[in-house]
Protein backbone atom coordinates (compact mmCIF):
# COMPACT_ATOMS: atom_id res chain seq x y z
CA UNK A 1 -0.06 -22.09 27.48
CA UNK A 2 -1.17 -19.19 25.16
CA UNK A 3 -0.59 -18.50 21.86
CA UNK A 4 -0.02 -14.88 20.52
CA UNK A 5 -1.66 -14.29 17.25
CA UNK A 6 0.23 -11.75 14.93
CA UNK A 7 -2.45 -10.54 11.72
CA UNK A 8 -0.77 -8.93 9.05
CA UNK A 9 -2.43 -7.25 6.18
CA UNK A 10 -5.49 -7.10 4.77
CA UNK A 11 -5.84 -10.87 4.27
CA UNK A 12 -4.33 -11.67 7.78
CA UNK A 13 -6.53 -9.23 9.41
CA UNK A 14 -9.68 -10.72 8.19
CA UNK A 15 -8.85 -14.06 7.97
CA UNK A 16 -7.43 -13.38 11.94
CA UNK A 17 -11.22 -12.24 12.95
CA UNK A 18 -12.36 -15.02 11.23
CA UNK A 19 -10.65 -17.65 13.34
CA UNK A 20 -11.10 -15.57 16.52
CA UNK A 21 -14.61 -15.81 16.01
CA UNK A 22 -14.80 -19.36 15.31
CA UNK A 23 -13.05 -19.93 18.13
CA UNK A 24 -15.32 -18.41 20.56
CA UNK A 25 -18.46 -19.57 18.61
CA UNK A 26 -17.35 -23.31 19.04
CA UNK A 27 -16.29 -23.04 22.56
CA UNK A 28 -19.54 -21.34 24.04
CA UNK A 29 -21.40 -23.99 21.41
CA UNK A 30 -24.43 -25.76 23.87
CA UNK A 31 -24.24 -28.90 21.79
CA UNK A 32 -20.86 -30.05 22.42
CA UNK A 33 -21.97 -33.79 22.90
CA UNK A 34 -20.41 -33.80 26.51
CA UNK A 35 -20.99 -32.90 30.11
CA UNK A 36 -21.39 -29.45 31.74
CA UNK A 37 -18.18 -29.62 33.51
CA UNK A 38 -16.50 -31.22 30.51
CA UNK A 39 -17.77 -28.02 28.42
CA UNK A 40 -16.33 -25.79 31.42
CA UNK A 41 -12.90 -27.71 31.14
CA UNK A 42 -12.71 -27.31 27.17
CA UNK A 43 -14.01 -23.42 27.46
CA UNK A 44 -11.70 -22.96 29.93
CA UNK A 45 -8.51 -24.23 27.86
CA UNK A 46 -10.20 -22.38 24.41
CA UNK A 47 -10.18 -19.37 26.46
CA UNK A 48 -6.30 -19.63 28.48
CA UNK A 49 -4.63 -20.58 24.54
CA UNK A 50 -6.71 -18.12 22.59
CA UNK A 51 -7.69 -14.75 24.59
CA UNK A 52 -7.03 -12.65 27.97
CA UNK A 53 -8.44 -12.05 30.60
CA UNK A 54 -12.07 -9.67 30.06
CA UNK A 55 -13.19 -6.46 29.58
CA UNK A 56 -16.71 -6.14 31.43
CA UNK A 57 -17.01 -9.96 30.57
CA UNK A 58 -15.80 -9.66 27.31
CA UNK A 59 -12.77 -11.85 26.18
CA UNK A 60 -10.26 -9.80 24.48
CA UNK A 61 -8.04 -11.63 21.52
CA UNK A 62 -4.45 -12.15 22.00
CA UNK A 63 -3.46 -10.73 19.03
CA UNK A 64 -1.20 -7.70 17.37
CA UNK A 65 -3.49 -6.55 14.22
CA UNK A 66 -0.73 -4.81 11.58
CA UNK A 67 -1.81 -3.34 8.53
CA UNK A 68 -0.15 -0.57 6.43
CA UNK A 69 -3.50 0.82 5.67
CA UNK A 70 -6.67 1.88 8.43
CA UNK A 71 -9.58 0.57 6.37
CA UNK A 72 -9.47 -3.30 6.80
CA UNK A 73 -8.38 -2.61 10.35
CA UNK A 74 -10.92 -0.78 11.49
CA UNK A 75 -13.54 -2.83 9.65
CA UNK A 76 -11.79 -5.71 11.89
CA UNK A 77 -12.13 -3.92 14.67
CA UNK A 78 -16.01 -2.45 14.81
CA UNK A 79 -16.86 -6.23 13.73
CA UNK A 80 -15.46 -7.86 16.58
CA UNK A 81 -16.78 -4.99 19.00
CA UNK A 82 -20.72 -5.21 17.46
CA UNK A 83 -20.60 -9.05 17.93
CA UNK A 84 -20.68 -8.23 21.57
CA UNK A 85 -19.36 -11.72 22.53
CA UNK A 86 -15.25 -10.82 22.28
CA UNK A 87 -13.05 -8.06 20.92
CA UNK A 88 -9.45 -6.99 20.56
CA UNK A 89 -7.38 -4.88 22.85
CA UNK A 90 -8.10 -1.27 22.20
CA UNK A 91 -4.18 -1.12 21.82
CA UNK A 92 -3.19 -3.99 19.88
CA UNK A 93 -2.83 -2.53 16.61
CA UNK A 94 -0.89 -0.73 14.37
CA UNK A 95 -1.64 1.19 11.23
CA UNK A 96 -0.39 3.37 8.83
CA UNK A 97 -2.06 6.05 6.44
CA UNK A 98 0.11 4.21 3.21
CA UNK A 99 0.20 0.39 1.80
CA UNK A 100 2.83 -1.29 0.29
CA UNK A 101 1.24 -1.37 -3.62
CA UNK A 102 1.91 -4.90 -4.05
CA UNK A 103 5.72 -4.75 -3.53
CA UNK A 104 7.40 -7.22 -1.60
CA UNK A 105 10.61 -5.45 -1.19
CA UNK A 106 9.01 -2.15 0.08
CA UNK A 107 6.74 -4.09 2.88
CA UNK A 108 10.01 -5.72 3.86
CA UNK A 109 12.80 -2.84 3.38
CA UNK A 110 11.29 0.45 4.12
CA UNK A 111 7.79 -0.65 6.48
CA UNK A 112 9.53 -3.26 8.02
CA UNK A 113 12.80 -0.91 9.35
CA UNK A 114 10.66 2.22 9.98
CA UNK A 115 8.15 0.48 12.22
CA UNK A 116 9.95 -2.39 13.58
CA UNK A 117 10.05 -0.53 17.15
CA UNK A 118 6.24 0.23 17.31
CA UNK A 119 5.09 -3.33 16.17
CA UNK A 120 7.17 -5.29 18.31
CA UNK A 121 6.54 -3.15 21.27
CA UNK A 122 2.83 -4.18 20.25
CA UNK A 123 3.95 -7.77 20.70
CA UNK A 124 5.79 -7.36 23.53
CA UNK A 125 3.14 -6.30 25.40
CA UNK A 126 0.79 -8.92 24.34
CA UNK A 127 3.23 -11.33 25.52
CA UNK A 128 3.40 -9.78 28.81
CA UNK A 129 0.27 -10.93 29.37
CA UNK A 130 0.78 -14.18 28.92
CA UNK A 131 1.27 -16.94 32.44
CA UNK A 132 3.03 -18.66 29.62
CA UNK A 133 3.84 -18.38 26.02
CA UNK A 134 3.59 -21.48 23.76
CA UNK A 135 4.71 -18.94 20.54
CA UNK A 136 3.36 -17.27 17.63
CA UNK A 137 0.74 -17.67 15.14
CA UNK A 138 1.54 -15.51 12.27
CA UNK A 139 -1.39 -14.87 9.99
CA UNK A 140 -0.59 -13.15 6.47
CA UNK A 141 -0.53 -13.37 2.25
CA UNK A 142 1.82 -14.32 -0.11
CA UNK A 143 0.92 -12.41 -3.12
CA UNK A 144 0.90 -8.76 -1.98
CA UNK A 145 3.01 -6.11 -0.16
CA UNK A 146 2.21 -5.64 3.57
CA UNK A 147 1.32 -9.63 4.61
CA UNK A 148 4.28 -10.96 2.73
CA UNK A 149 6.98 -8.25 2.88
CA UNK A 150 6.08 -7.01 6.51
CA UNK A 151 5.49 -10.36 7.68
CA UNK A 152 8.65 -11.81 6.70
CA UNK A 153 10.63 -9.26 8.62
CA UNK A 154 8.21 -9.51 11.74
CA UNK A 155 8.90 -13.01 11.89
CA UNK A 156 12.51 -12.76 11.28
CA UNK A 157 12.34 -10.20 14.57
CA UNK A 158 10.45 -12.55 16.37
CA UNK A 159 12.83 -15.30 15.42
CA UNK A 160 16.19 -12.51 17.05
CA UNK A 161 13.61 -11.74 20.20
CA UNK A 162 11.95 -14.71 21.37
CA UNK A 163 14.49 -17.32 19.88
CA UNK A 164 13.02 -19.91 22.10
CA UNK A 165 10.07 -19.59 21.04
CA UNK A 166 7.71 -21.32 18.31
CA UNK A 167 6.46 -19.64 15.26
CA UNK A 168 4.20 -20.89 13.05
CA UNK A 169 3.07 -18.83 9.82
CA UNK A 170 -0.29 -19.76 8.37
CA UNK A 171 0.24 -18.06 4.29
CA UNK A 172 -2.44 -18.46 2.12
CA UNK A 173 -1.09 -19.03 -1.33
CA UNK A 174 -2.27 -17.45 -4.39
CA UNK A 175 -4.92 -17.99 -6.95
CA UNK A 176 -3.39 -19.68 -9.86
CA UNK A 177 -4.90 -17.19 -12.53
CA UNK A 178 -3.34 -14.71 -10.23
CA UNK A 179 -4.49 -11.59 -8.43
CA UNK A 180 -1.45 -9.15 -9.01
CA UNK A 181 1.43 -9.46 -11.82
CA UNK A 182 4.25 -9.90 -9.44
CA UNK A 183 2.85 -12.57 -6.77
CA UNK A 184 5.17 -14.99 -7.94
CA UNK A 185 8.25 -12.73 -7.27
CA UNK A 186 7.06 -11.93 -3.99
CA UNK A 187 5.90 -15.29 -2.79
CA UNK A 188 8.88 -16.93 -3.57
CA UNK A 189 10.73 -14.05 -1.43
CA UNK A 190 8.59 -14.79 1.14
CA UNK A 191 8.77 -18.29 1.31
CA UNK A 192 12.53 -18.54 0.94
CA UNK A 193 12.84 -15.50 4.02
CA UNK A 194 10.21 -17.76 5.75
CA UNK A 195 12.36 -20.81 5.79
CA UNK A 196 15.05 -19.54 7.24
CA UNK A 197 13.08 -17.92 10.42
CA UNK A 198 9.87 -20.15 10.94
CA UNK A 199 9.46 -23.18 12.64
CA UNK A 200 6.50 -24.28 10.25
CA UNK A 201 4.98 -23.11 7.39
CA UNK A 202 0.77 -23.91 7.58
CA UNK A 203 -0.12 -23.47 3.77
CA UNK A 204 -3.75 -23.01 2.51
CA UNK A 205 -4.02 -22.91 -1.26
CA UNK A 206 -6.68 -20.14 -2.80
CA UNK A 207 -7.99 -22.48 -5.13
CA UNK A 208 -8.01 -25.82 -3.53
CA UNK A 209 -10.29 -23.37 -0.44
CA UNK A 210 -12.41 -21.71 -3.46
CA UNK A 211 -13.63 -25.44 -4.72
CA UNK A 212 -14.40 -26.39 -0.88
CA UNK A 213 -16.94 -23.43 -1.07
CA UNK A 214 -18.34 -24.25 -4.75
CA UNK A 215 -18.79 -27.83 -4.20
CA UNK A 216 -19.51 -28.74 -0.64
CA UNK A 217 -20.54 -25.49 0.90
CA UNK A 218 -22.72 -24.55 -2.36
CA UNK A 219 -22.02 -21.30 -2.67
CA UNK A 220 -23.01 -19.60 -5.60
CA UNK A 221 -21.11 -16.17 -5.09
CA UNK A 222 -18.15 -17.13 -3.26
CA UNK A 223 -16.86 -13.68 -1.65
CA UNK A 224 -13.79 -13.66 0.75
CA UNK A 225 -15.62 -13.93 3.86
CA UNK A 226 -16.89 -17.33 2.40
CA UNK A 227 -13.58 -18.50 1.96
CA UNK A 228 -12.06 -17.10 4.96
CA UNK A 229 -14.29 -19.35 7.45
CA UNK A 230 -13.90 -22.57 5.35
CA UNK A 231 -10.03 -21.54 6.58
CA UNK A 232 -10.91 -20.40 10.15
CA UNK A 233 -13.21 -23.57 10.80
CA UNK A 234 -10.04 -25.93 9.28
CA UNK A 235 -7.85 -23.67 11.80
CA UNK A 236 -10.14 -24.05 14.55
CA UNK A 237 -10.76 -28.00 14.34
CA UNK A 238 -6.77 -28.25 14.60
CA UNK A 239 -5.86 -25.42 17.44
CA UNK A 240 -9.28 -26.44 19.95
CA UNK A 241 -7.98 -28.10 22.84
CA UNK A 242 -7.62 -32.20 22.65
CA UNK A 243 -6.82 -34.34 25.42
CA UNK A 244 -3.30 -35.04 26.29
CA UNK A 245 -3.33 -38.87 26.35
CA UNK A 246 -5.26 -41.70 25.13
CA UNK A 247 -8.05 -42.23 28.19
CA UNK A 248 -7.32 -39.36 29.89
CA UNK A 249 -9.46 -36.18 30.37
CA UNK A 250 -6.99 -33.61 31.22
CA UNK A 251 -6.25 -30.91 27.88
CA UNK A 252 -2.82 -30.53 26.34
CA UNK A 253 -1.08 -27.36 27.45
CA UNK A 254 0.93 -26.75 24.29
CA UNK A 255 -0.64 -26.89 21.16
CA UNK A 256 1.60 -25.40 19.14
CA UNK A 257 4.69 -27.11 20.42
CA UNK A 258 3.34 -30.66 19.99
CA UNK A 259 2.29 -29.91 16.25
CA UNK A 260 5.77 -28.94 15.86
CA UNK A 261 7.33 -32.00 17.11
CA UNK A 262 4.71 -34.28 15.51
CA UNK A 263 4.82 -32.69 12.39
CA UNK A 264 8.09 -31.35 11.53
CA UNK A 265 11.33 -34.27 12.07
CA UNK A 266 13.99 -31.89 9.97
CA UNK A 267 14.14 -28.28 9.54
CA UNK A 268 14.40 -28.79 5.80
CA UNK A 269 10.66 -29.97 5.78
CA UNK A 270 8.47 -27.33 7.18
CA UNK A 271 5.49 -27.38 4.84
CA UNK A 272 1.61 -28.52 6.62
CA UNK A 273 -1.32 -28.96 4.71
CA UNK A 274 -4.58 -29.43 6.33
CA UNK A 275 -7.47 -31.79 5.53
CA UNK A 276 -10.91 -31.87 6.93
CA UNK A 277 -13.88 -34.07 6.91
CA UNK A 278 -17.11 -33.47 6.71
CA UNK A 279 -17.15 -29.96 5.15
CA UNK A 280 -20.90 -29.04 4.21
CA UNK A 281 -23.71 -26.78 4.23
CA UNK A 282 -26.17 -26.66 7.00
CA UNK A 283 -28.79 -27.70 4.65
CA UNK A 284 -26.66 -30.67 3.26
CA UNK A 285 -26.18 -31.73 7.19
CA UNK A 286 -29.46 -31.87 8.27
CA UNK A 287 -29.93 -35.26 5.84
CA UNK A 288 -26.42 -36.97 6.72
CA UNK A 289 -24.92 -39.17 8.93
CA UNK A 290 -21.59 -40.52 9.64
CA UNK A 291 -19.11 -43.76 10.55
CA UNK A 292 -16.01 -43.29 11.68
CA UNK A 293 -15.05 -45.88 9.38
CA UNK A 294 -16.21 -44.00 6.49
CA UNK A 295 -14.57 -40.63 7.76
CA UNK A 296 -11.29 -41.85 7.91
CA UNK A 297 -11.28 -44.08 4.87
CA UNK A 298 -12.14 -40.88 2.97
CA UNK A 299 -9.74 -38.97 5.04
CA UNK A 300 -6.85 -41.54 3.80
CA UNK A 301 -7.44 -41.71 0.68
CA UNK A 302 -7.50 -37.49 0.47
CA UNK A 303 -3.71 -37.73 2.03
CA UNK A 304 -2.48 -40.33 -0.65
CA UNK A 305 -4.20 -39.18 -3.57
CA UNK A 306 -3.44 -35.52 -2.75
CA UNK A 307 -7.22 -34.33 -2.91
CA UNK A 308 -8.22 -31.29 -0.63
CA UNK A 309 -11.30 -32.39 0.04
CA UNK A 310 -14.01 -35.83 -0.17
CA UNK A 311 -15.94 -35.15 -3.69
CA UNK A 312 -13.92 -36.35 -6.45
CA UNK A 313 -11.33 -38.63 -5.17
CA UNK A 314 -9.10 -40.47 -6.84
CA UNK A 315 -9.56 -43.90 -5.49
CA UNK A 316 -7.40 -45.65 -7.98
CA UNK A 317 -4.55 -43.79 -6.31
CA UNK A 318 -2.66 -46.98 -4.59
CA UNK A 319 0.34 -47.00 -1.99
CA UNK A 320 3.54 -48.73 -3.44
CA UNK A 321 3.91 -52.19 -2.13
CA UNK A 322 5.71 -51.54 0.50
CA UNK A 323 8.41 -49.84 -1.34
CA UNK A 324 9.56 -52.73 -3.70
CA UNK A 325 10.77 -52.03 -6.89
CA UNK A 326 8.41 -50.57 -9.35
CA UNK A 327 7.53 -53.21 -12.54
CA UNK A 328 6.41 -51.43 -15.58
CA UNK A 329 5.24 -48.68 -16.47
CA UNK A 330 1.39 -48.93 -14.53
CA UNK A 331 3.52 -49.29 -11.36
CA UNK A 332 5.45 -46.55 -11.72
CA UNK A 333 2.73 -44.12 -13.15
CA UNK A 334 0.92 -44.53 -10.08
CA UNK A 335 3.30 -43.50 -7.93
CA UNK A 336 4.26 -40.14 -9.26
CA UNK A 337 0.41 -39.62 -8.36
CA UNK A 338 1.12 -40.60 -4.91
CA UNK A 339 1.56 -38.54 -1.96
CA UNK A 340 4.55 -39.72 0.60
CA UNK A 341 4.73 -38.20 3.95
CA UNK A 342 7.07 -37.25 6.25
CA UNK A 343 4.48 -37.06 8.85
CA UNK A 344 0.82 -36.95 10.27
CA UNK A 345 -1.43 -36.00 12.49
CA UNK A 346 -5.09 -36.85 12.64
CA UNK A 347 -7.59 -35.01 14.87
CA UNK A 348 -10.62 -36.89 15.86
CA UNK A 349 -13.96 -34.99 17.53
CA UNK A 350 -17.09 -35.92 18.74
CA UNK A 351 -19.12 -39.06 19.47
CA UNK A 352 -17.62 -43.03 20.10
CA UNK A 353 -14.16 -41.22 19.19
CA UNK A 354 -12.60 -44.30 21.08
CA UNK A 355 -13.77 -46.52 18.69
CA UNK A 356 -12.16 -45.26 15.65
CA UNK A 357 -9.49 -47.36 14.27
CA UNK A 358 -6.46 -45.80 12.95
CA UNK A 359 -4.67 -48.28 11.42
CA UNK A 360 -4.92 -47.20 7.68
CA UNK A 361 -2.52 -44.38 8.91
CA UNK A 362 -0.20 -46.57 9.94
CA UNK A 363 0.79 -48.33 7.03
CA UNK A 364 5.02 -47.76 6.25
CA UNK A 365 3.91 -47.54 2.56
CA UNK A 366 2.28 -43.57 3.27
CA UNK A 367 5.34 -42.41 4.82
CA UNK A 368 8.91 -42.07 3.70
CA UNK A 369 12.00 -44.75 4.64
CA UNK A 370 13.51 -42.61 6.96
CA UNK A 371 10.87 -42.21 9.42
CA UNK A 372 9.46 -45.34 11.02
CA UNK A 373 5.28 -45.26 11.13
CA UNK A 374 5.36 -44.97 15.12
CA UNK A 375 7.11 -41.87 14.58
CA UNK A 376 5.69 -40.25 11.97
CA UNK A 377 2.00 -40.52 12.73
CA UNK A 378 0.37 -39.12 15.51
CA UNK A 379 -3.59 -39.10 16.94
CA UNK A 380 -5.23 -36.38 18.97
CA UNK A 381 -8.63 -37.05 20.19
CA UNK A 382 -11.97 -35.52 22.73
CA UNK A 383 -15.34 -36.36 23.02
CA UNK A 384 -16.00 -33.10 22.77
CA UNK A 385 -17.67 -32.09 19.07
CA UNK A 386 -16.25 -29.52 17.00
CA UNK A 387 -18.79 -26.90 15.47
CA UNK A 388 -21.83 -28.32 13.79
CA UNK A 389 -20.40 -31.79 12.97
CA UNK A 390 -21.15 -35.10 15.62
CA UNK A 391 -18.41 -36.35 14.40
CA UNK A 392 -15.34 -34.69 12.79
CA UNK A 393 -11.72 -35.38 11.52
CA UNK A 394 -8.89 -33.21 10.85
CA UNK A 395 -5.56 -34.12 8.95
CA UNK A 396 -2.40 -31.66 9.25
CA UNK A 397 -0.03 -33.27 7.30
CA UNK A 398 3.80 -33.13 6.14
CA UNK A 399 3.51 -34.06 2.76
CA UNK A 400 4.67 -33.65 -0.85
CA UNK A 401 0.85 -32.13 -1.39
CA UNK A 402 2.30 -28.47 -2.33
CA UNK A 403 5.30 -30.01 -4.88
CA UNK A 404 3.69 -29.02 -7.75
CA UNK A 405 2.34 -25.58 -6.67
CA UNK A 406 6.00 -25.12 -5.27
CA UNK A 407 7.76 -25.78 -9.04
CA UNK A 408 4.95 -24.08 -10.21
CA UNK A 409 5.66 -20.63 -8.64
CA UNK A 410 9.27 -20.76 -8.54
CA UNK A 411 8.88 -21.71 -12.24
CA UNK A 412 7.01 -18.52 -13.25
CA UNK A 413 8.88 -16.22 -10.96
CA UNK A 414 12.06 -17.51 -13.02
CA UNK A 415 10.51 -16.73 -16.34
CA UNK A 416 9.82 -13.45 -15.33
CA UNK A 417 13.23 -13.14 -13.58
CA UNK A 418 15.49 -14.39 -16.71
CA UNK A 419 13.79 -11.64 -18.49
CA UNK A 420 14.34 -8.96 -16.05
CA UNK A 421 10.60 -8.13 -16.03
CA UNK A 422 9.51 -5.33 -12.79
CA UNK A 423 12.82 -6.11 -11.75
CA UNK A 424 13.56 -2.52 -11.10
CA UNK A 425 10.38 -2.15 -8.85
CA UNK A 426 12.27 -3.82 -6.44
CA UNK A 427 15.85 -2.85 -6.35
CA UNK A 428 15.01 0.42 -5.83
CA UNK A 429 14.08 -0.49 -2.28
CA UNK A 430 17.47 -2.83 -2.00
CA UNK A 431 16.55 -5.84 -2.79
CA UNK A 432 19.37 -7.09 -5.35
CA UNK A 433 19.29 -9.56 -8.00
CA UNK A 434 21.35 -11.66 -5.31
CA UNK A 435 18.83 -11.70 -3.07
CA UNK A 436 16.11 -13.38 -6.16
CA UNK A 437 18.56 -16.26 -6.55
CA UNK A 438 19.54 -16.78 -3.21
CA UNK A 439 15.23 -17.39 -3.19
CA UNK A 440 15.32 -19.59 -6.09
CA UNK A 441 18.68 -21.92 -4.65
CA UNK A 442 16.53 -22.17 -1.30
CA UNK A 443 13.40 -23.38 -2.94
CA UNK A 444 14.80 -25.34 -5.66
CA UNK A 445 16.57 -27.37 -2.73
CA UNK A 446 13.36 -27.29 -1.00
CA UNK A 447 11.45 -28.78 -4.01
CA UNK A 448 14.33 -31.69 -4.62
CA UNK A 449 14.41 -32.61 -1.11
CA UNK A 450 10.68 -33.06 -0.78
CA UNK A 451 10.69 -34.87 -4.45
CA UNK A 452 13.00 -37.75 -3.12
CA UNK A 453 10.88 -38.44 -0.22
């Protein structure tokens, strides 16, 4: 089944070529610690999920590139094209000569309405060419105009047209510091539109991504290209194909659909984080090796202490005992640094994967009372190694990880709100007060129901 990538904005847009490119790299990789006709098998899969049939040989992207200026697009464009090794359709995009300056409400009530026809026409016809669709990967920003405001009305179109099928956006949440004065005002309008029409929300924090460069990758001068393949190699170790069962070689036809039902039990918790393990420099590589015992104790340990990535864990982090009441104050202490889940999924590449035991993840104390452990955790596995790495884990998980970002945001954006700050910017293009607290009920429920986990 194939999934239709939609890039929005200037962050979508690169971040999209990013992943595309990833993708291909690892698929065509020689080293993928497997058999010839196992290669051909997990090539084969890459290629049906992730791009169409080719142009002179060359595989063309199944994606809709939307930006509401030319530069970034055409940048995306002449980069895939010189690489020589896959490209995008020659009419799968859409561009305009004016952005959206930052403004939520203008992306979403003046772009969104005058261009809704041409862009999902776009869409349509990159569906067409699908045997079969398994849904949508959206691809965009919170903090600025075109990715948030524009994307939240595509989706909500794609959520009228192709009701039965998936979406899943994939936001990248803002700096902290903050790039533009009004992100928090427009990511909490995106995130509240979001809930209502996405199936899942796939959330990569800014800073938590900026660290993974500093401190594992050891980049100096961390530029956005840096930080946008730390996010397409994350994307890629979770969205390559995996095999369907335990023991069997065949490769599961719906990625998209099986994250869904792994991952997300009630519509009221749609928010995946992802986790990887190793993450390092080429240099760094060269002198390491790895257990799977290791990998996943690490891994574990990142999901219940809430760390994004393996330097600088918390290890003192501890599960409740199985859920008894707290005694004292130590107890309780350590659980507010705890991190229940709803749900996870682990994704296991590479060598002796059969011989990796998952039992730490299946301990009732991780997840909440609700959900019993068989149902809320979930393994995907191949032989097949992912990138550079012999052996590799991933972790999507359904967690309380973004809690405090959440409060954070909707916190700020309140501030700003009580005091009517650049309130006017954006009921000028018809987005009422109303429509900021409907935004701030949404996520406020959002934040409670995910604090009493």
């Amino acid at each position: 089944m194939s999934i239709v990538t939609v890039q929005l904005g200037q962050c979508g847009n690169q971040i999209g070529f990013e992943v595309f490119d990833a993708l291909y790299s690892d698929s065509h990789c020689p080293q993928g610690l497997c058999s010839k006709r196992e290669n051909e098998v997990y090539q084969a899969s890459c290629k049906e999920r992730f791009f169409s049939e080719e142009e002179n040989g060359v595989p063309i992207a199944r994606a809709v590139l939307v930006d509401m200026e030319p530069k970034v697009i055409n940048q995306t464009l002449s980069k895939a094209a010189q690489s020589g090794r896959w490209k995008y359709g020659q009419h799968s995009c859409f561009c305009q000569k004016q952005g959206s300056g930052n403004n939520w409400a203008y992306g979403y009530s003046v772009h969104g309405p005058r261009h809704e026809e041409s862009i999902m026409n776009l869409i349509q016809k990159e569906v067409e060419k699908c045997d079969c669709l398994s849904g949508f990967f959206i691809i965009m920003s919170m903090a600025g105009g075109t990715g948030s405001g524009l994307g939240a009305f595509v989706t909500q179109n794609l959520q009228d047209h192709y009701s039965n099928s998936l979406k899943m956006n994939q936001i990248i949440w803002p700096y902290g510091t903050g790039e533009v004065i009004v992100q928090n005002y427009n990511s909490i309008l995106t995130l509240s539109h979001l809930y209502r029409s996405s199936d899942a929300l796939l959330v990569h924090e800014n800073d938590a991504v900026h660290k993974i460069c500093a401190k594992l990758m050891n980049i100096k001068q961390i530029s956005f290209s840096d930080i946008n393949q730390v996010l397409a190699h994350q994307l890629g170790s979770v969205f390559q194909p995996t095999y369907s069962m335990e023991g069997s070689y065949h490769y599961r036809r719906n990625p998209l659909g099986e994250l869904m039902e792994n991952l997300v039990p009630h519509p009221e918790f749609k928010m995946l984080g992802i986790r990887n393990i190793p993450q390092m420099s080429e240099n760094s590589l060269a002198y390491s090796t790895f257990t799977w015992a290791g990998l996943l104790k690490h891994l574990r340990q990142m999901l219940i202490s809430n760390s994004k990535m393996e330097e600088g864990i918390d290890w003192q982090v501890r599960p409740p005992l199985s859920r008894l009441p707290t005694l004292g104050k130590v107890s309780l202490n350590r659980e507010l640094h705890f991190n229940t889940s709803i749900a996870n999924l682990v994704i296991l590449r590479g060598k002796d994967v059969h011989s990796a035991d998952l039992g730490g993840f299946k301990d009732p104390a991780l997840y909440t009372s609700w959900l019993a452990p068989v149902n809320a955790f979930n393994v995907w596995k191949t032989q097949r190694a992912f990138s550079k790495y012999e052996k590799s884990a991933a972790l999507v998980s359904n967690s309380q990880f973004l809690l405090k970002p959440l409060d954070t945001i909707v916190g700020k954006a309140w501030n700003m709100f009580a005091s009517k700050a650049y309130i006017h910017q954006y009921t000028k293009f018809g987005i009422e007060e109303e429509d900021f607290l409907d935004s701030f009920t949404l996520l406020e429920q959002v934040v409670a129901s995910y604090c009493n986990l």
